[in-house]
Structures are given as structure tokens and as C-alpha cells.
N, C-alpha and C. Protein backbone atom coordinates (compact mmCIF):
# COMPACT_ATOMS: atom_id res chain seq x y z
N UNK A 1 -30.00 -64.25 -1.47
CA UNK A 1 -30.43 -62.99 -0.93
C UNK A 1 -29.43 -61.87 -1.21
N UNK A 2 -28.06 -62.09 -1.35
CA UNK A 2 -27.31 -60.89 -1.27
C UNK A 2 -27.21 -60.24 -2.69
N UNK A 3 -27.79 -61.48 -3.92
CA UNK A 3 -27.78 -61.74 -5.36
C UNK A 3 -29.15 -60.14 -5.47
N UNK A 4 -30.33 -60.11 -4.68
CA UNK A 4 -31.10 -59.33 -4.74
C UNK A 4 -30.61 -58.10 -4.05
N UNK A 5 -30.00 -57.79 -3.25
CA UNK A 5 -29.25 -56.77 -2.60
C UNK A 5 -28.54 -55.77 -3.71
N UNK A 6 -27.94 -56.89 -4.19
CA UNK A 6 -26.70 -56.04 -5.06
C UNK A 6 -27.89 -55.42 -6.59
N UNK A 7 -29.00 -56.36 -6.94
CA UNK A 7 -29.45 -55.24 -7.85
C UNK A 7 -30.80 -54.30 -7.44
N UNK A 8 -30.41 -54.77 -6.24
CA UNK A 8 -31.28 -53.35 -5.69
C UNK A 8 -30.79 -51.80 -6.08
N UNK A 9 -29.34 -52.04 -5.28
CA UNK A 9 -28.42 -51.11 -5.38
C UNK A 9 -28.31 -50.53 -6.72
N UNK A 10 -28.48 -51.56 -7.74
CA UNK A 10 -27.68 -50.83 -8.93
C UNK A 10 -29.35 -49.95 -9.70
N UNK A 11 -30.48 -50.35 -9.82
CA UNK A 11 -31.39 -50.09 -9.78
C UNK A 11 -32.05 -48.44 -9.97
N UNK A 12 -31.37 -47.90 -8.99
CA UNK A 12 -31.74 -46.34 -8.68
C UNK A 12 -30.74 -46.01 -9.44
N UNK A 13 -29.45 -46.50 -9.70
CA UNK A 13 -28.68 -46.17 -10.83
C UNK A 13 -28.71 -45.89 -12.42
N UNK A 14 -29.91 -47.08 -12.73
CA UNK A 14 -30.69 -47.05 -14.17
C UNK A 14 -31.56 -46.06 -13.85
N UNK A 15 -32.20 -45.81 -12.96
CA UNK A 15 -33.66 -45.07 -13.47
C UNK A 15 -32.83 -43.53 -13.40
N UNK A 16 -31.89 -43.27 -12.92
CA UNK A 16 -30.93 -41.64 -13.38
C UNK A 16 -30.69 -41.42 -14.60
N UNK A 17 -30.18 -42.83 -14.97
CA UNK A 17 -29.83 -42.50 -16.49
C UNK A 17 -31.19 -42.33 -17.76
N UNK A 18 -31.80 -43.39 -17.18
CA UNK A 18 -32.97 -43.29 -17.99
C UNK A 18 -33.48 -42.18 -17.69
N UNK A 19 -33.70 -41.02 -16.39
CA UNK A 19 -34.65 -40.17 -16.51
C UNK A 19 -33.38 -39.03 -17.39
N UNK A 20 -32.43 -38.90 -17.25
CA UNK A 20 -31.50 -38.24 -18.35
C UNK A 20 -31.42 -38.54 -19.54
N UNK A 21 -32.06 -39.60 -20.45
CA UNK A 21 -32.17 -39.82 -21.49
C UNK A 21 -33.41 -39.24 -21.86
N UNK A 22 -34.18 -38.85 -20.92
CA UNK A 22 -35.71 -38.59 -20.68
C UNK A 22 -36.16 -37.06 -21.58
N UNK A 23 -34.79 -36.38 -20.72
CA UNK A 23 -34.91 -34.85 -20.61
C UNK A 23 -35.31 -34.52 -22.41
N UNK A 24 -36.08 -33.87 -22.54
CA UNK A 24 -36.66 -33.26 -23.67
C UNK A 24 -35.71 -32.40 -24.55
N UNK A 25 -35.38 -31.98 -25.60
CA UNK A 25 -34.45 -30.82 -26.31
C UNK A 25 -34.65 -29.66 -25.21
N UNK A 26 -36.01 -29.44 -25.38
CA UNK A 26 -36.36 -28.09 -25.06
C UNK A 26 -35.96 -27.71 -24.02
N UNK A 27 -36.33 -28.91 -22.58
CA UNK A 27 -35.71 -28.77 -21.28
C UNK A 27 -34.02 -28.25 -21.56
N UNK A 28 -33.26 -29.54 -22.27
CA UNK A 28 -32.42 -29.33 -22.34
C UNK A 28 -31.55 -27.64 -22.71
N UNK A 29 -32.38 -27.05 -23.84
CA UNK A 29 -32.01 -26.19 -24.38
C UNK A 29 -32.45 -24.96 -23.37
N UNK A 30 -33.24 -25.17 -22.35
CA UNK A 30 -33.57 -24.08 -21.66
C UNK A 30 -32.21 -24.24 -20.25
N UNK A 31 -32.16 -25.43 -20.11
CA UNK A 31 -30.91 -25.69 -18.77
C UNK A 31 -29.54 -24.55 -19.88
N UNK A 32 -29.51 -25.04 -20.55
CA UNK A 32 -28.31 -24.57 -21.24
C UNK A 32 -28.36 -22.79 -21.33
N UNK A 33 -30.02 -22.29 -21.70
CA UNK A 33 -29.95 -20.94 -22.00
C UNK A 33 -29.36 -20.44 -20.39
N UNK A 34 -30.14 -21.59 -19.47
CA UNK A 34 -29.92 -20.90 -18.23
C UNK A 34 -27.82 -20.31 -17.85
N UNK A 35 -27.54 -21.70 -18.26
CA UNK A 35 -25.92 -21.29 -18.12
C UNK A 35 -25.87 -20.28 -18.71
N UNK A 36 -25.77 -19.86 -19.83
CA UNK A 36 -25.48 -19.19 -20.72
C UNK A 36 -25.81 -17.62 -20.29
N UNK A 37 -26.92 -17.74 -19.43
CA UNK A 37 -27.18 -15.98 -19.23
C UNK A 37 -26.11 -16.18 -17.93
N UNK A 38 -25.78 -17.24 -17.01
CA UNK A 38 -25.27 -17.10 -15.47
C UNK A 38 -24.16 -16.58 -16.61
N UNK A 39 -23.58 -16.88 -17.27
CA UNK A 39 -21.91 -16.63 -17.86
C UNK A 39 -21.97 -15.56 -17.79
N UNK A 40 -22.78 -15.53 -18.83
CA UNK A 40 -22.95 -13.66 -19.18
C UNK A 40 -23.12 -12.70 -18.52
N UNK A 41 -23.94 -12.95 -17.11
CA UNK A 41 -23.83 -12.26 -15.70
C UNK A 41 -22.43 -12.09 -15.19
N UNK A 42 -21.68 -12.61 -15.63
CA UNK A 42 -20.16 -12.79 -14.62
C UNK A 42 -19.41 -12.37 -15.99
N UNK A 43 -19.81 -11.83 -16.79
CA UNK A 43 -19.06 -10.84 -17.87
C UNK A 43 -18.11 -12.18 -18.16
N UNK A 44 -18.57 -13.02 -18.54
CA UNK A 44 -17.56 -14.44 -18.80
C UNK A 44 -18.18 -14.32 -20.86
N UNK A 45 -17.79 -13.66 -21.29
CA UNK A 45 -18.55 -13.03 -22.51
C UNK A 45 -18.25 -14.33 -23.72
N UNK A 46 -17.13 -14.73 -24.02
CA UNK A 46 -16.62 -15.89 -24.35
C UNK A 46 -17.42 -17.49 -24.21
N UNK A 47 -17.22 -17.56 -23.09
CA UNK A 47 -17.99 -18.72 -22.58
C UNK A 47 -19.40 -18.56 -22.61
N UNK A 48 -20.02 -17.59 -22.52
CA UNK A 48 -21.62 -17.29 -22.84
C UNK A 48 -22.02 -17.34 -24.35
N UNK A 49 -21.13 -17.22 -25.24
CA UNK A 49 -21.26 -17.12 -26.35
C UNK A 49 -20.92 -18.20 -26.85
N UNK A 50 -20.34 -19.27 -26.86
CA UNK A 50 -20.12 -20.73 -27.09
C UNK A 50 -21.40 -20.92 -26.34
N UNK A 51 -22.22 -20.81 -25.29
CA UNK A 51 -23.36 -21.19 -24.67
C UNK A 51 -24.71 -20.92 -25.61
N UNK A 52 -24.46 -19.93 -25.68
CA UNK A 52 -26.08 -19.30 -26.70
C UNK A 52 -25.79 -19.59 -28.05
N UNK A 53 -24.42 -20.29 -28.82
CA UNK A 53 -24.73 -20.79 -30.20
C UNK A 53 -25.35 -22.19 -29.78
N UNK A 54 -25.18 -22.55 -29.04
CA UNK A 54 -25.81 -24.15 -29.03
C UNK A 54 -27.21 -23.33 -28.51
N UNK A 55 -27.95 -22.96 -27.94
CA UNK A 55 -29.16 -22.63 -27.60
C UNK A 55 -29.77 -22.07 -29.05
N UNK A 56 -29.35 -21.30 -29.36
CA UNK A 56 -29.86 -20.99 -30.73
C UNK A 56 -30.15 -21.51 -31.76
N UNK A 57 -29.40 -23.16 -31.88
CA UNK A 57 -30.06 -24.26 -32.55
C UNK A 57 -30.89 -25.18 -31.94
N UNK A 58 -31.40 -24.69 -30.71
CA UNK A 58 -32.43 -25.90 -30.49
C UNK A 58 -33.67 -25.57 -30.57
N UNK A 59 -34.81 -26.00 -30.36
CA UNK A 59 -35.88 -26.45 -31.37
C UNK A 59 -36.81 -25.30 -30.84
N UNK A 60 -37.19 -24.48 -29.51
CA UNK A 60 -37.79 -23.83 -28.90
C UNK A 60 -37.56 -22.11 -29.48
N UNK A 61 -38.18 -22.10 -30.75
CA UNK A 61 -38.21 -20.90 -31.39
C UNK A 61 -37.86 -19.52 -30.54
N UNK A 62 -38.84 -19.53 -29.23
CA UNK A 62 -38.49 -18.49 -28.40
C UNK A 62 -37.71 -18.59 -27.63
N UNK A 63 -36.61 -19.47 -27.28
CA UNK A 63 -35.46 -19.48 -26.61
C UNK A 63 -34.16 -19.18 -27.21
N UNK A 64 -34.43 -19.67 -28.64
CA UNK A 64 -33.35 -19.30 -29.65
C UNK A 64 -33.59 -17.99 -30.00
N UNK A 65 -34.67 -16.85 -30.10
CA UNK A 65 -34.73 -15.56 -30.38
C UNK A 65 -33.64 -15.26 -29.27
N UNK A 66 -34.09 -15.33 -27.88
CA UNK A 66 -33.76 -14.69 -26.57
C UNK A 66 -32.21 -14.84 -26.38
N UNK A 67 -31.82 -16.69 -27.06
CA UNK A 67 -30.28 -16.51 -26.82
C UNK A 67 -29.48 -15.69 -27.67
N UNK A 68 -30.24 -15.79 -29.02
CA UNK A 68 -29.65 -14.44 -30.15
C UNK A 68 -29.31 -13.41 -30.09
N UNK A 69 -30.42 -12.27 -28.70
CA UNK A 69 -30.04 -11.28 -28.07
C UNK A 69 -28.61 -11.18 -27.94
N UNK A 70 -28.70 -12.52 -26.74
CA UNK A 70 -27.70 -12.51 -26.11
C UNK A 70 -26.27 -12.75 -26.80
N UNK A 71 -25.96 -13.67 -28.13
CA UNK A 71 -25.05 -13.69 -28.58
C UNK A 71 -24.64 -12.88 -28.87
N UNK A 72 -25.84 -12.14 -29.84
CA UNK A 72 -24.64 -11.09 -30.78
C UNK A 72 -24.55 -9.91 -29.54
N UNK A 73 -25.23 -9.41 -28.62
CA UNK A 73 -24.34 -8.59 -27.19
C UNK A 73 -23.01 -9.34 -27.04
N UNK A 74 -23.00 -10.96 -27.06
CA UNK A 74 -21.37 -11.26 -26.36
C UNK A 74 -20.56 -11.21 -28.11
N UNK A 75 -20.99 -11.14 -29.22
CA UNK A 75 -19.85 -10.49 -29.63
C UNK A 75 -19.63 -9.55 -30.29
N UNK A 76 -20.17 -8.60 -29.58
CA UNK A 76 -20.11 -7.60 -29.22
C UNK A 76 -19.21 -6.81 -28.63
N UNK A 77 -19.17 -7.56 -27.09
CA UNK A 77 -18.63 -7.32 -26.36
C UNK A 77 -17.10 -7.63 -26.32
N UNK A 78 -16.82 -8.63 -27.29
CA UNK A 78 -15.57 -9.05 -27.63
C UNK A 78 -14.34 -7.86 -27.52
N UNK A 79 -13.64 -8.09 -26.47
CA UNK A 79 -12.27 -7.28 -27.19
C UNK A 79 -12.13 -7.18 -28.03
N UNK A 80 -11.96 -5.93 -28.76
CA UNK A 80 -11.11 -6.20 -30.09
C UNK A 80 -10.49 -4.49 -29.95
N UNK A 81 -9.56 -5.00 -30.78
CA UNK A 81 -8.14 -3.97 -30.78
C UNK A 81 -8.62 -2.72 -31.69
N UNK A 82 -8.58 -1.86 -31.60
CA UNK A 82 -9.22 -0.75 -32.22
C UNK A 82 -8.28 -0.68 -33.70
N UNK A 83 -8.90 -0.39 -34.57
CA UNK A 83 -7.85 -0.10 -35.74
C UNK A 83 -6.73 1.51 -35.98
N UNK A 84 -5.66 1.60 -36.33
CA UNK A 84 -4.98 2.93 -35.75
C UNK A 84 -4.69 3.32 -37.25
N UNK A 85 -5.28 3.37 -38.16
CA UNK A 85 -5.05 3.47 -39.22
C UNK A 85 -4.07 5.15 -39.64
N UNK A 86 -4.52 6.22 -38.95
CA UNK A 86 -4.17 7.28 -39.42
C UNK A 86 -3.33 8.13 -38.22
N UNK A 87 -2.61 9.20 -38.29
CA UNK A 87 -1.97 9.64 -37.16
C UNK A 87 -2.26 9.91 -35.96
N UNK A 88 -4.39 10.51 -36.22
CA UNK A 88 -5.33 11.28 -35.17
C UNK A 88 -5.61 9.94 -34.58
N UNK A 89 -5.57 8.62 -34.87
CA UNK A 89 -6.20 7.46 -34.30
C UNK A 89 -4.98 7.06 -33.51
N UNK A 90 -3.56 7.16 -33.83
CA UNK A 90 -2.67 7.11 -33.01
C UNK A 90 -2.87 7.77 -31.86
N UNK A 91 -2.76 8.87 -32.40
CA UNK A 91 -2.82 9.96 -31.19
C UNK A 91 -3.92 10.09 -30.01
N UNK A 92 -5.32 9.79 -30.27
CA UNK A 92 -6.51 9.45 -29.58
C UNK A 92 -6.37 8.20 -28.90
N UNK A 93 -5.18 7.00 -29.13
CA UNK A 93 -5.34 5.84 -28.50
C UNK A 93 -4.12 6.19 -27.62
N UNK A 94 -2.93 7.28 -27.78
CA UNK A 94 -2.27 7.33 -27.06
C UNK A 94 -2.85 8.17 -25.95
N UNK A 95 -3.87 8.62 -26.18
CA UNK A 95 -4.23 10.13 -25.01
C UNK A 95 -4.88 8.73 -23.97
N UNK A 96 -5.83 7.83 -24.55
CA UNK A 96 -6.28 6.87 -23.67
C UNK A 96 -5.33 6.37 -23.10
N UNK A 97 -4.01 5.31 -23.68
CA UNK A 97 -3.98 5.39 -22.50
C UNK A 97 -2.64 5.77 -21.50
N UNK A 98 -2.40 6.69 -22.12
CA UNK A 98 -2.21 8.21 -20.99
C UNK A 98 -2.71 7.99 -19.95
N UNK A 99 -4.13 8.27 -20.45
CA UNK A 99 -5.22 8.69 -19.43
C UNK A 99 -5.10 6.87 -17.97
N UNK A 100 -4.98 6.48 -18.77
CA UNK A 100 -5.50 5.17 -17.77
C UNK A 100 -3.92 4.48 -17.38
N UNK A 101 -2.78 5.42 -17.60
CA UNK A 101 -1.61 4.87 -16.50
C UNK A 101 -0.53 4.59 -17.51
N UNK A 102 -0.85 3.18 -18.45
CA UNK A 102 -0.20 2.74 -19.57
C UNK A 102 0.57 3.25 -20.11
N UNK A 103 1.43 3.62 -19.90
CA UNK A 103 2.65 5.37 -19.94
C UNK A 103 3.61 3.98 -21.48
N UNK A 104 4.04 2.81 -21.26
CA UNK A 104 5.05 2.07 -21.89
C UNK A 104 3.97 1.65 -23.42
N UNK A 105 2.74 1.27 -23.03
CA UNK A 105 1.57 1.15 -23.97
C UNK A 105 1.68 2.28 -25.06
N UNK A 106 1.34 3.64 -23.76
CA UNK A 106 1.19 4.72 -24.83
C UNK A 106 2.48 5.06 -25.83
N UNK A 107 3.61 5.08 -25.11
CA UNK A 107 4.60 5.62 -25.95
C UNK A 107 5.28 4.39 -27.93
N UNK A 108 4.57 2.81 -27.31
CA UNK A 108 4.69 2.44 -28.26
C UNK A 108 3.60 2.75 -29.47
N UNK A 109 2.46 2.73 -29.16
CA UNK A 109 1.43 3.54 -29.86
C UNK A 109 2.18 4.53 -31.08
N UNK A 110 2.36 5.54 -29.76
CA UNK A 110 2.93 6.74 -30.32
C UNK A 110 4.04 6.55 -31.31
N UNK A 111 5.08 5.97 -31.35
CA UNK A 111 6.16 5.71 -32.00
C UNK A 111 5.45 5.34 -33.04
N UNK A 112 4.32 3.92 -33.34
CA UNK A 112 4.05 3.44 -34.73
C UNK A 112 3.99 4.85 -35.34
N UNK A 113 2.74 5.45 -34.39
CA UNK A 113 2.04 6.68 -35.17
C UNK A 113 3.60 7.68 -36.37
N UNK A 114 4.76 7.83 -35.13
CA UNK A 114 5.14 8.44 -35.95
C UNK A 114 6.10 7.81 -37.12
N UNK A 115 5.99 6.31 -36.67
CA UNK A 115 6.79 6.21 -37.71
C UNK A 115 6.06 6.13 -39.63
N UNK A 116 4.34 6.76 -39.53
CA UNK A 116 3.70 7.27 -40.27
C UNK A 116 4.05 8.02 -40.74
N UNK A 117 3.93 8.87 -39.61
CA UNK A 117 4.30 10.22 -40.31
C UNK A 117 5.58 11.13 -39.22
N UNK A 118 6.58 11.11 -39.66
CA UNK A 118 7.82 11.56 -38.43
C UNK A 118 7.75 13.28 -38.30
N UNK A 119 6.98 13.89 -39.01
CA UNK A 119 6.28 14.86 -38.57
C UNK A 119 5.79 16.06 -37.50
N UNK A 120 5.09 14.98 -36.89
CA UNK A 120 3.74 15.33 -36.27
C UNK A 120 4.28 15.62 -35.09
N UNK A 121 3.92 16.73 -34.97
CA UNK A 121 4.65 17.49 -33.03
C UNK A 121 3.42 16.78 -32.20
N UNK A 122 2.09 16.84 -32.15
CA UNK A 122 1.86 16.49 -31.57
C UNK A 122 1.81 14.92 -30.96
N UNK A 123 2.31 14.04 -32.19
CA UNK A 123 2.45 12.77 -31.43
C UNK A 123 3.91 13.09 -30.68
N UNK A 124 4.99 13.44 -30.74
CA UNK A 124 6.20 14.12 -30.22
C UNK A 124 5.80 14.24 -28.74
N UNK A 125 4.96 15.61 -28.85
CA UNK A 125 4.72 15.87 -27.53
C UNK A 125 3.86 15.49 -26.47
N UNK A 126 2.93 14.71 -27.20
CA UNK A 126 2.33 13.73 -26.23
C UNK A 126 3.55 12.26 -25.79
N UNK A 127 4.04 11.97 -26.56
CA UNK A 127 5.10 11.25 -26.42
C UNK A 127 6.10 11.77 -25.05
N UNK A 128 6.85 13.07 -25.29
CA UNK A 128 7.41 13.68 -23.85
C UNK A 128 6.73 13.82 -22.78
N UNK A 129 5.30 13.88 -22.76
CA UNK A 129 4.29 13.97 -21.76
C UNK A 129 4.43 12.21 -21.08
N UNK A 130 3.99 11.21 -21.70
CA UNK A 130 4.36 10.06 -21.52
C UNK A 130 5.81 9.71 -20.64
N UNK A 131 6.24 10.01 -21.21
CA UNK A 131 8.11 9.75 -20.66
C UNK A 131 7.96 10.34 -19.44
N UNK A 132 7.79 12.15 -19.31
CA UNK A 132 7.64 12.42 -18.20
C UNK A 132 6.98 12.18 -16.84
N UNK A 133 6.50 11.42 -17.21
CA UNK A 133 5.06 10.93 -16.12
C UNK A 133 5.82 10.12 -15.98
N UNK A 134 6.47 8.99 -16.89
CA UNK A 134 7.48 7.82 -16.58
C UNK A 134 8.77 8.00 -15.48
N UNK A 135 8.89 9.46 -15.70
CA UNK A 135 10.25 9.79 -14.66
C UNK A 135 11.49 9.85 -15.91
N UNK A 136 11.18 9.86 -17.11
CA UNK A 136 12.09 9.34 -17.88
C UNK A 136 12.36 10.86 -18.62
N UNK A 137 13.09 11.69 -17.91
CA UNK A 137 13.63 12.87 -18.06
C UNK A 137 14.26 13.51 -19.00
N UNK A 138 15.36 12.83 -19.58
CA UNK A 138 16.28 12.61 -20.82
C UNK A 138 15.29 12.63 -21.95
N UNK A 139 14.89 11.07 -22.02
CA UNK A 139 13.97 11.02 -23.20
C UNK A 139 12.62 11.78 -23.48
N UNK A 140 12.30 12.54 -22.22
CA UNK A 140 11.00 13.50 -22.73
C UNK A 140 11.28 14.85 -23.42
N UNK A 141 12.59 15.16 -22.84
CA UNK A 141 13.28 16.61 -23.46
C UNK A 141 13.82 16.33 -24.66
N UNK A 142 14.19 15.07 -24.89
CA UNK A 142 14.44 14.90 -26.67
C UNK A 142 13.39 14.96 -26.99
N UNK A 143 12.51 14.15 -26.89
CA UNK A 143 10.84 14.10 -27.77
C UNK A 143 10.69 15.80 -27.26
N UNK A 144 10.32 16.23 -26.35
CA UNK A 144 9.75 17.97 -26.62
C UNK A 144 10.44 18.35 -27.52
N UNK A 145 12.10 18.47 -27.26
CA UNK A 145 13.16 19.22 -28.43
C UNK A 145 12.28 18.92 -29.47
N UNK A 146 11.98 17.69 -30.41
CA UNK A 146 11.89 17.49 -31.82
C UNK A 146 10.19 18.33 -31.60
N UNK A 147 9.71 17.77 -31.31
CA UNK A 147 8.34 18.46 -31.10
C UNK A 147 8.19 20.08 -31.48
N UNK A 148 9.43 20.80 -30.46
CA UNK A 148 9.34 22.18 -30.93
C UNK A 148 9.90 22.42 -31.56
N UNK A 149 10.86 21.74 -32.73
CA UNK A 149 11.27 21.67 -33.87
C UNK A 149 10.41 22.21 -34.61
N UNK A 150 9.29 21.17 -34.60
CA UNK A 150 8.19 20.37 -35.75
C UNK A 150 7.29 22.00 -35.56
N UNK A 151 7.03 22.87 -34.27
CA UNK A 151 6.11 23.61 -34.08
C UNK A 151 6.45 24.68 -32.98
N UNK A 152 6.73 25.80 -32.99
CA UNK A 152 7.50 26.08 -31.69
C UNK A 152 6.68 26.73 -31.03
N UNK A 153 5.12 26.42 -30.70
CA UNK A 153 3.89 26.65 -30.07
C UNK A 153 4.38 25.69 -28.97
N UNK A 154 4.59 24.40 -29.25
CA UNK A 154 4.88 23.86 -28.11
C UNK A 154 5.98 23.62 -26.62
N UNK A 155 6.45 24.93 -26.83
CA UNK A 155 7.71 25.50 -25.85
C UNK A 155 6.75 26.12 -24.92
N UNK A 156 5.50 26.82 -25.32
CA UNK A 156 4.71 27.55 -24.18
C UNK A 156 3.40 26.59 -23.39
N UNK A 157 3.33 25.62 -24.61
CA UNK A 157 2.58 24.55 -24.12
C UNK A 157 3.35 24.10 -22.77
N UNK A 158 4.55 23.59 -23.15
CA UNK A 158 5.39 22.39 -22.10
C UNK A 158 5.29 23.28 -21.00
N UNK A 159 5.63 24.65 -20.95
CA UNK A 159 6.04 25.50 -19.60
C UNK A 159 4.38 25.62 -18.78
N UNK A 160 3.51 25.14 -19.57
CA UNK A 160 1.96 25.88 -19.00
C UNK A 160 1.47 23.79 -18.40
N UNK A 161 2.73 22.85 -19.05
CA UNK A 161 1.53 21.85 -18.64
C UNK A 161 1.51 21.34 -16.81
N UNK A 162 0.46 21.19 -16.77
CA UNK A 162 0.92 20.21 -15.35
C UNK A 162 1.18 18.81 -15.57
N UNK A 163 1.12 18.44 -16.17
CA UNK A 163 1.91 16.61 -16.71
C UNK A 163 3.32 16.84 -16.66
N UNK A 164 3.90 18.01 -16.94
CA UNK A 164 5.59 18.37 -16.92
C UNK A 164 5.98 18.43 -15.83
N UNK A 165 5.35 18.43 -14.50
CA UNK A 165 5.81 19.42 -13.15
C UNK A 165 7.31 18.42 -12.90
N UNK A 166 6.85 17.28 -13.30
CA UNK A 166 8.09 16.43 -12.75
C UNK A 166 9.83 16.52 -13.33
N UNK A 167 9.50 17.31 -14.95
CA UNK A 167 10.72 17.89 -15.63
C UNK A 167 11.13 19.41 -15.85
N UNK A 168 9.80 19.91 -15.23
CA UNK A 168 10.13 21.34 -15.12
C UNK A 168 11.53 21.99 -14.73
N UNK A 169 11.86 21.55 -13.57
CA UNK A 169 13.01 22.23 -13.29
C UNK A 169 14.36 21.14 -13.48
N UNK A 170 14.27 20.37 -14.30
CA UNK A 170 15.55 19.75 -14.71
C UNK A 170 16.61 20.53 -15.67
N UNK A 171 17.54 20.55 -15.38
CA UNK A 171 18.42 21.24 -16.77
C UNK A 171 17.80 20.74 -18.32
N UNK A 172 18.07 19.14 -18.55
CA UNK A 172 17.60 19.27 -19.98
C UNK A 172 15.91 20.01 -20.41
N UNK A 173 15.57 19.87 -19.50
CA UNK A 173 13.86 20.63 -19.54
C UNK A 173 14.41 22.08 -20.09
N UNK A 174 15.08 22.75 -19.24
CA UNK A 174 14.88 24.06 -19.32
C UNK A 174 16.25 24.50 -20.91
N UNK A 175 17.01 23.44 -20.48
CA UNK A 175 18.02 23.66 -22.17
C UNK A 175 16.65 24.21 -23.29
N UNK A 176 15.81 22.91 -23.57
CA UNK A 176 15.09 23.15 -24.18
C UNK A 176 14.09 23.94 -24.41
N UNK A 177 13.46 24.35 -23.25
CA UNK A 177 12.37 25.22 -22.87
C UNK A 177 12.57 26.41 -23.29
N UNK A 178 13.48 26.65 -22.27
CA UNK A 178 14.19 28.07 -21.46
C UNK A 178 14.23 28.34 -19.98
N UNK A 179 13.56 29.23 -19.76
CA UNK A 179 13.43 29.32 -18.21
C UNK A 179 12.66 28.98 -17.95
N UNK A 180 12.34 28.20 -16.66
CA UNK A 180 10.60 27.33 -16.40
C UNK A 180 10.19 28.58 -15.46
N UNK A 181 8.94 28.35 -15.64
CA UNK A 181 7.85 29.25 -15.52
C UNK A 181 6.65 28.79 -13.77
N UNK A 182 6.70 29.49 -12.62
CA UNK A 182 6.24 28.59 -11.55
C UNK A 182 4.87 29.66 -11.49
């Protein structure tokens, strides 16, 4: 009796596997599309996209259109590093990110840019704008200095910006400037 017990037990164990051997492509390939959009809901863009290449080879013509959408959106969506090929692309990736805090980001940016072209006041003076926001006082009045080297438009710029307020009234500010302007 206990000989029948024990393959009782094991019993409900086979018929799991067997009904998982069961499951159809198609089922299968639709469980999978299903992950594949949850990823993609949770901006998991990577992992959705390893999801929808396997959906896209399975056999259900209209599930593989639908995950296709979805792939080429996730790479798409892929990070990717912008190319900085020319000085204005420097300069446009440094204003971003300026804009979004990245003050140590921007100023390396800026540097490749100029080491393009050593030039350019305005990567210079977006560069002292950077520093200054940094608190980094010294090094923004060298970068303005060369800046109004390069252009000496930008002496009335620095006195008119509000990104400067924080070097305005420092001595090296005004060495360079002149008199700051309130």
C-alpha cells in the first residue's frame, strides 16, 4: 500500500511536465511576446529586445509583425552617445549638459571641442560659464580671459550674464572684465 502512495504522489508531477511539453510554439511565442511588452512597459529596453528577437522567429506571422514594432522601438531607444564630430556639436552637447547640472561632463566635452579647434571663444566661454556655476572662480576667469582674447564681444557678454552672478564681484572676474556691472 505505501508502494501505491508514493506513485500517487509522483503522478501529478508527470502530467506538469507533460502538459509543458504540450504548450504549442504559438502559445509559447505569445507567453514570451507577453514578457516582452511587460519589459518594455518598465522602459527595461534591453531586456525587451532580447525578448521580441525570439518572438519574431516564431511561427505566428502576426505576433512576429507586432514584436518587430516593438524591437526596432527598443533599438531605438538604445542609448547611444551622440557623435561630436565638429566644434557646433561640441558646443550644443556642452550647452545640454549645462543645462541638466553636469557642470564636470560639460567642461570635458568642451575641452575635446577645443582641443579641435583652440580657437573658438565660444567653447572658452561656455567653458567659464561651466566653472562658474562649479564655484570654480580662478579657472572661469582664465577660460573668459582667453575667450576675450579670441573675441572681445565677450567682456559685455560676461558682465550682462546671470550664470556669472557667482564671479561677478571677485577680483579675478573683474581683473578681467573690468568693473562689474549690478
Amino acid at each position: 500500500m505505501q508502494g501505491e502512495s508514493n506513485q500517487r504522489a509522483k503522478r501529478p508531477v508527470k502530467r506538469r511536465r507533460s502538459r509543458a511539453r504540450r504548450r504549442s510554439p504559438e502559445v509559447v511565442q505569445r507567453e514570451q511576446f507577453e514578457r516582452g511588452t511587460k519589459l518594455f512597459q518598465g522602459h527595461k529596453y534591453a531586456a525587451a529586445r532580447r525578448m521580441m528577437e525570439k518572438v519574431v522567429a516564431g511561427p505566428d506571422p502576426c505576433v512576429s509583425h507586432r514584436a518587430g514594432v516593438y524591437l526596432s522601438i527598443c533599438r531605438n531607444r538604445r542609448k547611444r552617445r551622440p557623435l561630436l564630430e565638429t566644434v557646433e556639436d561640441h558646443y550644443h552637447r556642452g550647452v545640454e549638459l549645462l543645462n541638466k547640472g553636469k557642470l564636470t561632463d560639460a567642461v570635458r566635452v568642451l575641452n575635446k571641442g577645443l582641443a579641435k579647434d583652440p580657437g573658438s571663444g565660444d567653447l572658452y566661454y561656455l567653458k567659464c560659464v561651466a566653472r562658474a556655476l562649479g564655484g570654480k572662480t580662478n579657472l572661469a576667469s582664465k577660460d573668459l580671459g582667453r575667450a576675450i582674447e579670441i573675441d572681445s564681444n565677450f567682456r559685455s557678454w560676461a558682465r550682462r550674464d546671470p550664470d556669472l552672478r557667482a564671479v561677478i564681484d571677485s577680483p579675478q572676474f573683474t581683473r578681467v572684465v573690468g568693473d562689474s556691472v549690478h
